[in-house]
C-alpha atoms as a PDB file:
ATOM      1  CA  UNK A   1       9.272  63.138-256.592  1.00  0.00           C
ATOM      2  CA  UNK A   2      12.322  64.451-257.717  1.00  0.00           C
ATOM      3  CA  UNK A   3      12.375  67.572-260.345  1.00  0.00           C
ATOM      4  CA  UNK A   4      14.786  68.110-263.157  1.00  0.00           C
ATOM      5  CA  UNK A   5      16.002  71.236-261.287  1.00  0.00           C
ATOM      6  CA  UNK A   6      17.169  68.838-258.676  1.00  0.00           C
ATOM      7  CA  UNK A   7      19.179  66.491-260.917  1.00  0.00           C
ATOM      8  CA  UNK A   8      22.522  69.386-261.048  1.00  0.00           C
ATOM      9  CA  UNK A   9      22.350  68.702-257.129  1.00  0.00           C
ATOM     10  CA  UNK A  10      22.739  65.011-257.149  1.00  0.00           C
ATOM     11  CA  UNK A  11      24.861  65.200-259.608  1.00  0.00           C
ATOM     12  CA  UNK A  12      27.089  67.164-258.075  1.00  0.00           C
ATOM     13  CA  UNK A  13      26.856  65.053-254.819  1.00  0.00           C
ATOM     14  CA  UNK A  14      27.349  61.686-256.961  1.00  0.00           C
ATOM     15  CA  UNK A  15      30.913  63.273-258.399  1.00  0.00           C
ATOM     16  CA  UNK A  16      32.028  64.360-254.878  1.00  0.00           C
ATOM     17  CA  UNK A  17      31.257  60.812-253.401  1.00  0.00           C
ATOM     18  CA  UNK A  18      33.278  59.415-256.719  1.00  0.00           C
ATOM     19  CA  UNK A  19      36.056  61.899-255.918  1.00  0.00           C
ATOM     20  CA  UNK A  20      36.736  61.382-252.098  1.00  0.00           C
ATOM     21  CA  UNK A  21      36.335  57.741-253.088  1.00  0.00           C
ATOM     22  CA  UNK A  22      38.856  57.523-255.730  1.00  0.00           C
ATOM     23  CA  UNK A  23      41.107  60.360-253.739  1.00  0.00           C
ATOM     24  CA  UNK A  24      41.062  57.863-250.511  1.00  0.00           C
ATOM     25  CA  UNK A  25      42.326  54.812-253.067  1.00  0.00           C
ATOM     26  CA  UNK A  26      44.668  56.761-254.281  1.00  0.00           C
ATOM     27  CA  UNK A  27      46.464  57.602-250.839  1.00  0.00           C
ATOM     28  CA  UNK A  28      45.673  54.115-249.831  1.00  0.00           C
ATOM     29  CA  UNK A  29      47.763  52.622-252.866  1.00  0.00           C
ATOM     30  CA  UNK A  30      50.754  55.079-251.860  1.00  0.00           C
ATOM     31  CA  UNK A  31      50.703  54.046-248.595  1.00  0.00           C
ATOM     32  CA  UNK A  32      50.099  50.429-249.562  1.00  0.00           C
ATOM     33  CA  UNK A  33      53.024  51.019-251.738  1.00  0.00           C
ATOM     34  CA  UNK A  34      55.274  52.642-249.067  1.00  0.00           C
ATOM     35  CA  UNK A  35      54.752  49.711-246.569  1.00  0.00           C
ATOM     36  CA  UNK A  36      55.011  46.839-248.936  1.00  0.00           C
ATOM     37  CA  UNK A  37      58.280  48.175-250.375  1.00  0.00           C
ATOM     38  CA  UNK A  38      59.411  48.908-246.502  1.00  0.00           C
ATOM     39  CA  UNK A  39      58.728  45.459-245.599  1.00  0.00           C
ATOM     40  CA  UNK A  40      61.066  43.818-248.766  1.00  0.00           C
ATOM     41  CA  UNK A  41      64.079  46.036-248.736  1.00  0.00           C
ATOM     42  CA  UNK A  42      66.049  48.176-246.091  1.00  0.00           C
ATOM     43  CA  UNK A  43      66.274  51.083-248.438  1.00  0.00           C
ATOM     44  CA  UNK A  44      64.115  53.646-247.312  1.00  0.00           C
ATOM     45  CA  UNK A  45      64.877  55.702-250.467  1.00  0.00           C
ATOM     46  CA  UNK A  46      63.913  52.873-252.435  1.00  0.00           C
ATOM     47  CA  UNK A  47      60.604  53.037-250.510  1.00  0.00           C
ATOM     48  CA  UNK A  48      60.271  56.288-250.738  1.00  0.00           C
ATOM     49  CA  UNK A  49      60.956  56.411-254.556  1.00  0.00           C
ATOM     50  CA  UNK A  50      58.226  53.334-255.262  1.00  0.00           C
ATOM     51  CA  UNK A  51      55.890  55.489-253.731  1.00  0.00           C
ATOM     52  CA  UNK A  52      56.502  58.282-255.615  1.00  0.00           C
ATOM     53  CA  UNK A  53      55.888  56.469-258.766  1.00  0.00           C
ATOM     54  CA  UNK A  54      52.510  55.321-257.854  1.00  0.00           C
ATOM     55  CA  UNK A  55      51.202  58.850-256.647  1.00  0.00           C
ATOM     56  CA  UNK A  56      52.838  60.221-259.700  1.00  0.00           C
ATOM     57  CA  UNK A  57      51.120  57.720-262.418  1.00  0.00           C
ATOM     58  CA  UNK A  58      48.549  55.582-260.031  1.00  0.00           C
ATOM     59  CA  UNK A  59      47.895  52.406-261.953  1.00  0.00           C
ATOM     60  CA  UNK A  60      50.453  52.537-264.476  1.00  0.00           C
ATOM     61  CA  UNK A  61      53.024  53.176-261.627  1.00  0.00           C
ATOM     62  CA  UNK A  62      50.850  50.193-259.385  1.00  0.00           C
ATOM     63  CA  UNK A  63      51.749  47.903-262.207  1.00  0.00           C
ATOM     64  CA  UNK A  64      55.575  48.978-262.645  1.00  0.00           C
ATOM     65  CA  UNK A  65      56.196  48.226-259.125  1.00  0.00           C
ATOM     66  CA  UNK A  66      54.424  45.388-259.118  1.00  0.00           C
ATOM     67  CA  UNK A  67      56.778  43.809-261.559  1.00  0.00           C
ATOM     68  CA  UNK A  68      59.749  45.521-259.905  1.00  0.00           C
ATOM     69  CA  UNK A  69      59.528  45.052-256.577  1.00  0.00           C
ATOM     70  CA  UNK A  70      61.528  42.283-254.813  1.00  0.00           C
ATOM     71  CA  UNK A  71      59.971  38.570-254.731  1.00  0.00           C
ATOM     72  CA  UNK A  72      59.912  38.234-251.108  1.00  0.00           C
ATOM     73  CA  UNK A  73      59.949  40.439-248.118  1.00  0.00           C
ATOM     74  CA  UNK A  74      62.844  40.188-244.986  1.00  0.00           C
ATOM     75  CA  UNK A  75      60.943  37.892-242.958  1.00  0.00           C
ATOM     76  CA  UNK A  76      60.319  35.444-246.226  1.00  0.00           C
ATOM     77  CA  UNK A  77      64.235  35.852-246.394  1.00  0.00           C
ATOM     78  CA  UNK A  78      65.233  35.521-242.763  1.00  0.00           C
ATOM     79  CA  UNK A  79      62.921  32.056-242.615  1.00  0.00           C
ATOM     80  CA  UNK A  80      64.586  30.734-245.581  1.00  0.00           C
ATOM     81  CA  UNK A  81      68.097  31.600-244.281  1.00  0.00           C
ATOM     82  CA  UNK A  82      66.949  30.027-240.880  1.00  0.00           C
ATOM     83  CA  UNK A  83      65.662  26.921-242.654  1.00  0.00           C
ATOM     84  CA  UNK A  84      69.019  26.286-245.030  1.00  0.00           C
ATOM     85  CA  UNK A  85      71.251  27.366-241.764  1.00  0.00           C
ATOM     86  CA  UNK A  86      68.705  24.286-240.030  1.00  0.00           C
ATOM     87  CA  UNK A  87      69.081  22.509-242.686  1.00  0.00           C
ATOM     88  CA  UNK A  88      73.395  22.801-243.132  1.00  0.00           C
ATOM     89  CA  UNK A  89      73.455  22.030-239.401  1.00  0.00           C
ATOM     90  CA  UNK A  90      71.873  19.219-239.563  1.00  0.00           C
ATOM     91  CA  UNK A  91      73.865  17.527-242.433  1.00  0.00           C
ATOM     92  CA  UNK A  92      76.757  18.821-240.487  1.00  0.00           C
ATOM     93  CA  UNK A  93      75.577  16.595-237.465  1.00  0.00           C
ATOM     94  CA  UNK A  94      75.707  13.119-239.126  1.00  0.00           C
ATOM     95  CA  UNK A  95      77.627  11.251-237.505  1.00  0.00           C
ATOM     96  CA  UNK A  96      80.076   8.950-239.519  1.00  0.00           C
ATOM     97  CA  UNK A  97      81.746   5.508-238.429  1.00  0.00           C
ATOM     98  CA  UNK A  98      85.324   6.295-237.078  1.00  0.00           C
ATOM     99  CA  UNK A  99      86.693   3.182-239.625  1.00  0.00           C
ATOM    100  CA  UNK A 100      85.006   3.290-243.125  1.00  0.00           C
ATOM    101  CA  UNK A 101      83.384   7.455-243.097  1.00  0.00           C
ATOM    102  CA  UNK A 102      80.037   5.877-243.710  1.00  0.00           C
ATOM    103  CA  UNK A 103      77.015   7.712-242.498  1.00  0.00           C
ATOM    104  CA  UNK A 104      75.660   5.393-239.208  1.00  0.00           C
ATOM    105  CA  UNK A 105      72.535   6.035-237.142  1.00  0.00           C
ATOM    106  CA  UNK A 106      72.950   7.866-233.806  1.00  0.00           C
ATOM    107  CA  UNK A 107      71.781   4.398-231.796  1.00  0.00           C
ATOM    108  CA  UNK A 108      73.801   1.915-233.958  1.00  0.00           C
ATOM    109  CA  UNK A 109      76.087  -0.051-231.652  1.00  0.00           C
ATOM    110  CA  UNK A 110      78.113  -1.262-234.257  1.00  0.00           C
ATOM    111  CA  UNK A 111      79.013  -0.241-237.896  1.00  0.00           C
ATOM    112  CA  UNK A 112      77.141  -2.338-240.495  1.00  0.00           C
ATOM    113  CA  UNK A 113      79.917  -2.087-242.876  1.00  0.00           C
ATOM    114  CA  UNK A 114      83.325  -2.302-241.177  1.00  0.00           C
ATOM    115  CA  UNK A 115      82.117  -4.114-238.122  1.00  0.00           C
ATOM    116  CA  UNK A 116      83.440  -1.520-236.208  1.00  0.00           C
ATOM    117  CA  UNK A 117      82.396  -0.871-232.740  1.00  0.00           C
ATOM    118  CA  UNK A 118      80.709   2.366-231.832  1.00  0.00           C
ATOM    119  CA  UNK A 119      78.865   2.267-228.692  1.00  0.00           C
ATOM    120  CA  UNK A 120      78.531   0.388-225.524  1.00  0.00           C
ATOM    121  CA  UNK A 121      75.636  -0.838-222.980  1.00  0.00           C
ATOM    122  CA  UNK A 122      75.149   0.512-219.421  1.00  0.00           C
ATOM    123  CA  UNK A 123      74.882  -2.282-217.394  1.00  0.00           C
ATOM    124  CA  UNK A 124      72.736  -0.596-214.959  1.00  0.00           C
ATOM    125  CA  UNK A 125      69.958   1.259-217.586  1.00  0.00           C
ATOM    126  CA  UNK A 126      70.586  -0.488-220.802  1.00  0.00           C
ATOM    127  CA  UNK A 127      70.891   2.925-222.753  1.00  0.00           C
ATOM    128  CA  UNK A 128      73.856   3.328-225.350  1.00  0.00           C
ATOM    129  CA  UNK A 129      77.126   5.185-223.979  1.00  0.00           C
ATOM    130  CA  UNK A 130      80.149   6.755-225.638  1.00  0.00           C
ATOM    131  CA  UNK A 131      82.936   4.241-225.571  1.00  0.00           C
ATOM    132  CA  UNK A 132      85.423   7.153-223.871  1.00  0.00           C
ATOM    133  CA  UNK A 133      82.650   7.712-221.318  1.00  0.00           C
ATOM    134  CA  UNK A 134      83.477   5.990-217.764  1.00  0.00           C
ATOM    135  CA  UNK A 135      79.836   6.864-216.275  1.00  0.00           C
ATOM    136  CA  UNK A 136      76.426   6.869-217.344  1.00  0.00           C
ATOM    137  CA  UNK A 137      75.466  10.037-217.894  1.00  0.00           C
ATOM    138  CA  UNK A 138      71.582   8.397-217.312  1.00  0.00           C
ATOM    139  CA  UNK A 139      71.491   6.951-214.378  1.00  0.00           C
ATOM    140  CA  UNK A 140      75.726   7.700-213.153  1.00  0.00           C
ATOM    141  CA  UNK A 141      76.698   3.945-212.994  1.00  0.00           C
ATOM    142  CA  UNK A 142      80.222   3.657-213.544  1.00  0.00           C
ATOM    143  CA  UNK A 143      81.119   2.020-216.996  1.00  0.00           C
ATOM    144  CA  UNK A 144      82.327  -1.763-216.160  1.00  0.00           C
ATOM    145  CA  UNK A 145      85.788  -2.069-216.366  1.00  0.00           C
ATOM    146  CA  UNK A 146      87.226  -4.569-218.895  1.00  0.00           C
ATOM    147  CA  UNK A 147      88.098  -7.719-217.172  1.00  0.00           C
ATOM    148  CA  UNK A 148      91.643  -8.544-216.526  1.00  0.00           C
ATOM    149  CA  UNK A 149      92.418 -10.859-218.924  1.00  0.00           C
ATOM    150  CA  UNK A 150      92.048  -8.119-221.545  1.00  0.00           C
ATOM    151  CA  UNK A 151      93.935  -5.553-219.246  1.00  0.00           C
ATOM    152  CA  UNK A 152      97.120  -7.157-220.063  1.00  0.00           C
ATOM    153  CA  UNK A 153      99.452  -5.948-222.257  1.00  0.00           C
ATOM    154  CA  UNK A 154     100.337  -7.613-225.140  1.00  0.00           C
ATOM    155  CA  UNK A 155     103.835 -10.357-224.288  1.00  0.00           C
ATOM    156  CA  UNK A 156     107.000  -8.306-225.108  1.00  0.00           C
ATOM    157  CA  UNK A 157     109.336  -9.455-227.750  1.00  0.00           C
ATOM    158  CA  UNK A 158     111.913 -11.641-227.141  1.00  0.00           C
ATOM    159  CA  UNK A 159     115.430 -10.915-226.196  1.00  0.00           C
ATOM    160  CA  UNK A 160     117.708  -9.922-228.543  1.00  0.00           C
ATOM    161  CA  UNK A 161     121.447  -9.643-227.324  1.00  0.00           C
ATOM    162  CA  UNK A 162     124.610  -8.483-228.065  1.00  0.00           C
ATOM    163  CA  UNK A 163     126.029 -11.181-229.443  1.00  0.00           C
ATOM    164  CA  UNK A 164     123.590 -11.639-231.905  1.00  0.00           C
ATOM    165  CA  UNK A 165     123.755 -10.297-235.529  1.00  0.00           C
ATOM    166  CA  UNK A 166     121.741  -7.422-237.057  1.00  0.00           C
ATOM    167  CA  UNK A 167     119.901 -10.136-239.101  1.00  0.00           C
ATOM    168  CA  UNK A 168     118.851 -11.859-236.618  1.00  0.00           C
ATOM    169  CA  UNK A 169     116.838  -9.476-234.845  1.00  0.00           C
ATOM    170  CA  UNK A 170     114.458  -9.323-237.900  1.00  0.00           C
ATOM    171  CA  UNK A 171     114.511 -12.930-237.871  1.00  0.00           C
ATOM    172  CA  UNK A 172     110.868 -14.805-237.129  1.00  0.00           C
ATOM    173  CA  UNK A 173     111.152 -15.778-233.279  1.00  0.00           C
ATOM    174  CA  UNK A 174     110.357 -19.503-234.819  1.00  0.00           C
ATOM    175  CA  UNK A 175     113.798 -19.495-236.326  1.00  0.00           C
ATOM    176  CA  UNK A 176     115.531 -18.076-234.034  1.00  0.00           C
ATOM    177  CA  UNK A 177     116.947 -20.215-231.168  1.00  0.00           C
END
């Protein structure tokens, strides 16, 4: 059984545990402090400085940089600027009907709106080609060629000649003789 002569000793023992205790959460907190500031800004005498504070006043200083310290860290702020860079890119990417600048759907064949054509068929595969492509780039079948009928080019206008007036080269062709 413990005497009272013994208390003074386990006293002292409880205040040295309490001591190296609240001395290893006080260098914890600076260093906690240190890191956490190095990991939101590139300043290292910003870092340096935050730390300071908290060895200097401990939890009063905890709590200042606490509300001080930046709201996110670089890699919180590289992601976002990688997700709104993703993000631009792909609103840059939408494709838009050559005739009416609506926004169409990459594997529309024609625009709903203007009628305007915007892709063609492989005749080999089936996929959807570029109309300026003249292969498939899927299975490298040579785009048809349009058939000869539509090949030719459009009939020429009729003979004006010398003798005739100005006026009556802007004549309709049904007037003229």
């Amino acid at each position: 059984m413990p005497s009272l002569e013994d208390i003074p000793n386990y006293i002292t023992i409880l205040i040295a545990f309490t001591g190296a205790f609240l001395s290893a959460l006080w260098l914890s907190l600076v260093i906690w402090t240190f890191r956490d500031m190095r990991a939101r800004s590139r300043d290292i005498f910003a870092a340096i400085l935050a730390a300071l504070v908290v060895a200097v006043l401990l939890l009063p200083g905890l709590v200042i940089y606490l509300i001080l310290r930046p709201r996110e860290t670089l890699a919180e702020a590289y992601q976002r600027a990688l997700e709104e860079e993703a993000l631009l890119r792909q609103i840059e990417e939408r494709p838009i009907c050559p005739g009416c600048q609506r926004d169409i759907e990459p594997d529309w064949m024609v625009c709903p709106s203007c009628h305007t054509r915007l892709r063609k068929t492989c005749m080999n595969c089936g996929r959807l080609n570029e109309l300026n492509w003249d292969i498939c780039p899927y299975c490298g079948t040579p785009a048809a060629t349009p058939p000869a009928a539509s090949r030719r080019a459009a009939p020429a206008a009729p003979d004006v000649g010398p003798a005739e007036s100005e006026e009556a080269a802007y004549e309709p062709a049904s007037r003229r003789k």
